[in-house]
Protein backbone atom coordinates (compact mmCIF):
# COMPACT_ATOMS: atom_id res chain seq x y z
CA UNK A 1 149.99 199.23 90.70
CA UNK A 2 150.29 195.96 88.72
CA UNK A 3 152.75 195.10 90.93
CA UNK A 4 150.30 194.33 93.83
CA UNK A 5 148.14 192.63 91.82
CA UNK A 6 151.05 190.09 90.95
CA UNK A 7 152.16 190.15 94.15
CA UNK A 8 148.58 189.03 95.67
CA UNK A 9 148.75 186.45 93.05
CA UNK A 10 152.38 185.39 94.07
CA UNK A 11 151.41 185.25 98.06
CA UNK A 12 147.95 183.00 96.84
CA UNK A 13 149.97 180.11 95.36
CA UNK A 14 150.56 177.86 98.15
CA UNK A 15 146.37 178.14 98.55
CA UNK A 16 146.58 176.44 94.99
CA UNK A 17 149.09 173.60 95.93
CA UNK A 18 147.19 172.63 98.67
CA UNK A 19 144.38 172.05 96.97
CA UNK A 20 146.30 170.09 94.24
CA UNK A 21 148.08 167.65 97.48
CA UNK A 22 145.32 165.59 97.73
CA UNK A 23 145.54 164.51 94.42
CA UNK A 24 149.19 164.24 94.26
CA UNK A 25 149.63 162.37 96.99
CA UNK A 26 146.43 159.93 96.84
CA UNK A 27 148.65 156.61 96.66
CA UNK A 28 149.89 157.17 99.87
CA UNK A 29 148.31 155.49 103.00
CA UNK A 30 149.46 157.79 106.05
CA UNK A 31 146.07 159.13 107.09
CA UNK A 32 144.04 157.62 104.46
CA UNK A 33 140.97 158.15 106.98
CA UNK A 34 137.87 159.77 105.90
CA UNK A 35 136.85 162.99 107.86
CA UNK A 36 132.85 161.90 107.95
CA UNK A 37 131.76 159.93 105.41
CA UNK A 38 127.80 160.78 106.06
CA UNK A 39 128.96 164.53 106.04
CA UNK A 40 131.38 164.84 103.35
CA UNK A 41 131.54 161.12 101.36
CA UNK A 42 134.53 159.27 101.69
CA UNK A 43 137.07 161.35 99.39
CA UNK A 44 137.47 164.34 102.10
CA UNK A 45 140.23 162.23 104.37
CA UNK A 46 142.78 163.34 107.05
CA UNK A 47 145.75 162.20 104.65
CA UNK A 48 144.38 165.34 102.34
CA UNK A 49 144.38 168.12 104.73
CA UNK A 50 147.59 166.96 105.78
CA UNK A 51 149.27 167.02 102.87
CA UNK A 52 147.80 169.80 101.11
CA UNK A 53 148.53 172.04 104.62
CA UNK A 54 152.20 170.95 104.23
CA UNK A 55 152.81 171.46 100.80
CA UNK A 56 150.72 175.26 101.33
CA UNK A 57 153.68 175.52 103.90
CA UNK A 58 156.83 174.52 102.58
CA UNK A 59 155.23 176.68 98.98
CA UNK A 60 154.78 179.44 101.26
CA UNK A 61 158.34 178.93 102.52
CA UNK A 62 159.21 178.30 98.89
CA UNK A 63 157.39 181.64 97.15
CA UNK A 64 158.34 183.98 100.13
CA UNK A 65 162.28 183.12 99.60
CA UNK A 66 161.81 183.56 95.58
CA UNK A 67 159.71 186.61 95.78
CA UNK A 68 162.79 188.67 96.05
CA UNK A 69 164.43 187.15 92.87
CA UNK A 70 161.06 187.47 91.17
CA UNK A 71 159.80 190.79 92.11
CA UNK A 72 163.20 192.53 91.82
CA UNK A 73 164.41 192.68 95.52
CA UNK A 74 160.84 192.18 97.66
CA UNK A 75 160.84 190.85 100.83
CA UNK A 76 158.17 189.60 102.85
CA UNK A 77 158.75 191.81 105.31
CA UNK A 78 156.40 191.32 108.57
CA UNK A 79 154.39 188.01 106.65
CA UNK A 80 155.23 184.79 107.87
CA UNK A 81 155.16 182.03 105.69
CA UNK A 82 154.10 179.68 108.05
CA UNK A 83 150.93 181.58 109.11
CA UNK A 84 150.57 182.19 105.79
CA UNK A 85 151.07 178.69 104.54
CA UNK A 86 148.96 177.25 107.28
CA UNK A 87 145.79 179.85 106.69
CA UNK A 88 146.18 179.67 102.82
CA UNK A 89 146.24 175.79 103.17
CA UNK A 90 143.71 174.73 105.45
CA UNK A 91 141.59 177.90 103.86
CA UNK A 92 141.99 176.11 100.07
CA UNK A 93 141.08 172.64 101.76
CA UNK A 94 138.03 173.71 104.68
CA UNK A 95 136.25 175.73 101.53
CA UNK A 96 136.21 172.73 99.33
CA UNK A 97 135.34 170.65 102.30
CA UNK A 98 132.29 173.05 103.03
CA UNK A 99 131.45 172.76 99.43
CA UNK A 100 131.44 168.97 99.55
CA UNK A 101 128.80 168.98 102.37
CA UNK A 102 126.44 171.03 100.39
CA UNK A 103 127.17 168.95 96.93
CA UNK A 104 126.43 165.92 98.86
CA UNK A 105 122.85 167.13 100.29
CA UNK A 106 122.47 168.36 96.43
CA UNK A 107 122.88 164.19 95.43
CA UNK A 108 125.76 165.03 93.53
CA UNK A 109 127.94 162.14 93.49
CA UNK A 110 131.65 162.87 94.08
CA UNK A 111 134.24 163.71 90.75
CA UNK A 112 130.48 164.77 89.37
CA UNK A 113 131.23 168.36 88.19
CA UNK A 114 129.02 170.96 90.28
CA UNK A 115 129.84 174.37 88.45
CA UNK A 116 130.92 176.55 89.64
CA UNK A 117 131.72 175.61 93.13
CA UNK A 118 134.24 173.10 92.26
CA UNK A 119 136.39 175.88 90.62
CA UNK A 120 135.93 178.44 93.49
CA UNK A 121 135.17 176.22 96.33
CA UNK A 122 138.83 176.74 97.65
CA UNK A 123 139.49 179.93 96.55
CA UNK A 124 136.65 181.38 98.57
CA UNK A 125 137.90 179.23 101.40
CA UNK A 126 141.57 180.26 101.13
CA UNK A 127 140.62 183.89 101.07
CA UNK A 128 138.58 184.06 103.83
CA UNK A 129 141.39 183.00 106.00
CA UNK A 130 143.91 184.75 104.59
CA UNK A 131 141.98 188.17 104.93
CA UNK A 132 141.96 188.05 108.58
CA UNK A 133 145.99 187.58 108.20
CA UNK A 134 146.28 190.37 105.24
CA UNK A 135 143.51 192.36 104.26
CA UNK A 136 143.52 192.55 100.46
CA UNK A 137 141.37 194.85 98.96
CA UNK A 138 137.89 193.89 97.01
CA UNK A 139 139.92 194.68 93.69
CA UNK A 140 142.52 192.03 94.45
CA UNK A 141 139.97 189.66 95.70
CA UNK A 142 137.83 189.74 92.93
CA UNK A 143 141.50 189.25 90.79
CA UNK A 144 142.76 186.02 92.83
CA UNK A 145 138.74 184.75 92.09
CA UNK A 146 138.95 185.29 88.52
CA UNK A 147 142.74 184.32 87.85
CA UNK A 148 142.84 180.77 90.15
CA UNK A 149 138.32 180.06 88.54
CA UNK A 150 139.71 180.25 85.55
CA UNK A 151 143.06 178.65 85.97
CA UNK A 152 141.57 175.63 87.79
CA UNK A 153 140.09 173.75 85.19
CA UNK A 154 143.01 174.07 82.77
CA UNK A 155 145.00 172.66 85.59
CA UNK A 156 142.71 169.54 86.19
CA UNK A 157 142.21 168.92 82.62
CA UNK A 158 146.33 168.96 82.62
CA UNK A 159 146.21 166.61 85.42
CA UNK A 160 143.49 164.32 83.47
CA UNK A 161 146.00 164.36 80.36
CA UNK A 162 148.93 163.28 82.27
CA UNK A 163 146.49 160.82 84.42
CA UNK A 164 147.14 162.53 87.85
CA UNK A 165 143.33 163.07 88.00
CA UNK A 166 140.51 160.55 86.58
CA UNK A 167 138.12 163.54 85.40
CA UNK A 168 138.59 165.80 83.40
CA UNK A 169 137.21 168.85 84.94
C-alpha cells in the first residue's frame, strides 16, 4: 500500500519543478512579459509559465523513465508524460496564478508571505488538473497536500540560502 503513496508522490514531482522554473530561470529575457499586471502584479509573466510547463515536461519525461529503476521494475503503463507534464505544470503555475489575484485584492504586496496559500497555492492547482487525467483517491490527495505544504518552505528557504530566491519563505 505504501507503494502508491510513493508512487503518487513520484508522478507529482514535475508539478513541483514547475513551480520552482520561474525562479530558476528569472535572468532570462525570452518572454519576460507580464500576464496582467492590474490582475496579477507584474511577477506572473509568460517567460514563467513557459518555463515551468517545460521543465514539468521534460521531469515528467525524466521521472516516468526512472520510475522503473526506482520502484523496482514500474512502468508507466497507459500515463503519458507529456499529458502529464503539461497538466501537472500549467496546474502548479494557474493555482499560484489564481492565488496571486486574490493576494493582490487582499493588498498583499508580492514576495509578502500570505500563509498558507503560498505553500499550497500550486499544489491545489496541480491537483486539480491532474485528477481529471488520474483520479487519485482523497487519501493520496490529502498526502501530496501535506508532503509538497510542508516541503515547500524548506525548499525556498534552501533557495534563499544559496540566493536563488530573495525571501526566505
Amino acid at each position: 500500500m505504501i507503494i502508491y503513496y510513493l508512487l503518487a508522490l513520484w508522478l507529482f514531482l514535475p508539478a513541483g519543478f514547475a513551480n520552482m522554473a520561474p525562479v530558476l530561470f528569472k535572468n532570462i529575457n525570452f518572454l519576460n512579459y507580464p500576464i496582467s499586471k492590474k490582475l496579477f502584479g507584474e511577477h506572473k509573466t509568460y517567460r514563467g509559465f513557459f518555463f515551468g510547463i517545460l521543465l514539468a515536461v521534460l521531469a515528467a519525461y525524466a521521472l516516468s523513465w526512472s520510475a522503473k529503476f526506482v520502484f523496482t521494475g514500474y512502468d508507466y503503463g497507459f500515463l503519458s508524460p507529456m499529458i502529464l507534464g503539461l497538466l501537472l505544470g500549467f496546474g502548479a503555475l494557474f493555482g499560484d496564478l489564481v492565488k496571486s489575484f486574490f493576494k493582490r485584492r487582499a493588498g498583499i504586496m508580492p514576495g509578502k508571505s500570505w500563509m498558507p496559500w503560498d505553500q499550497i497555492d500550486w499544489i491545489i492547482g496541480a491537483m486539480i488538473l491532474v485528477n481529471f487525467y488520474i483520479i487519485f483517491s482523497w487519501q493520496i490527495n490529502l498526502t501530496i497536500l501535506i508532503v509538497f505544504g510542508l516541503a515547500h518552505p524548506i525548499i525556498n528557504y534552501a533557495g534563499y540560502l544559496f540566493k536563488i530566491k530573495k525571501n526566505k519563505f
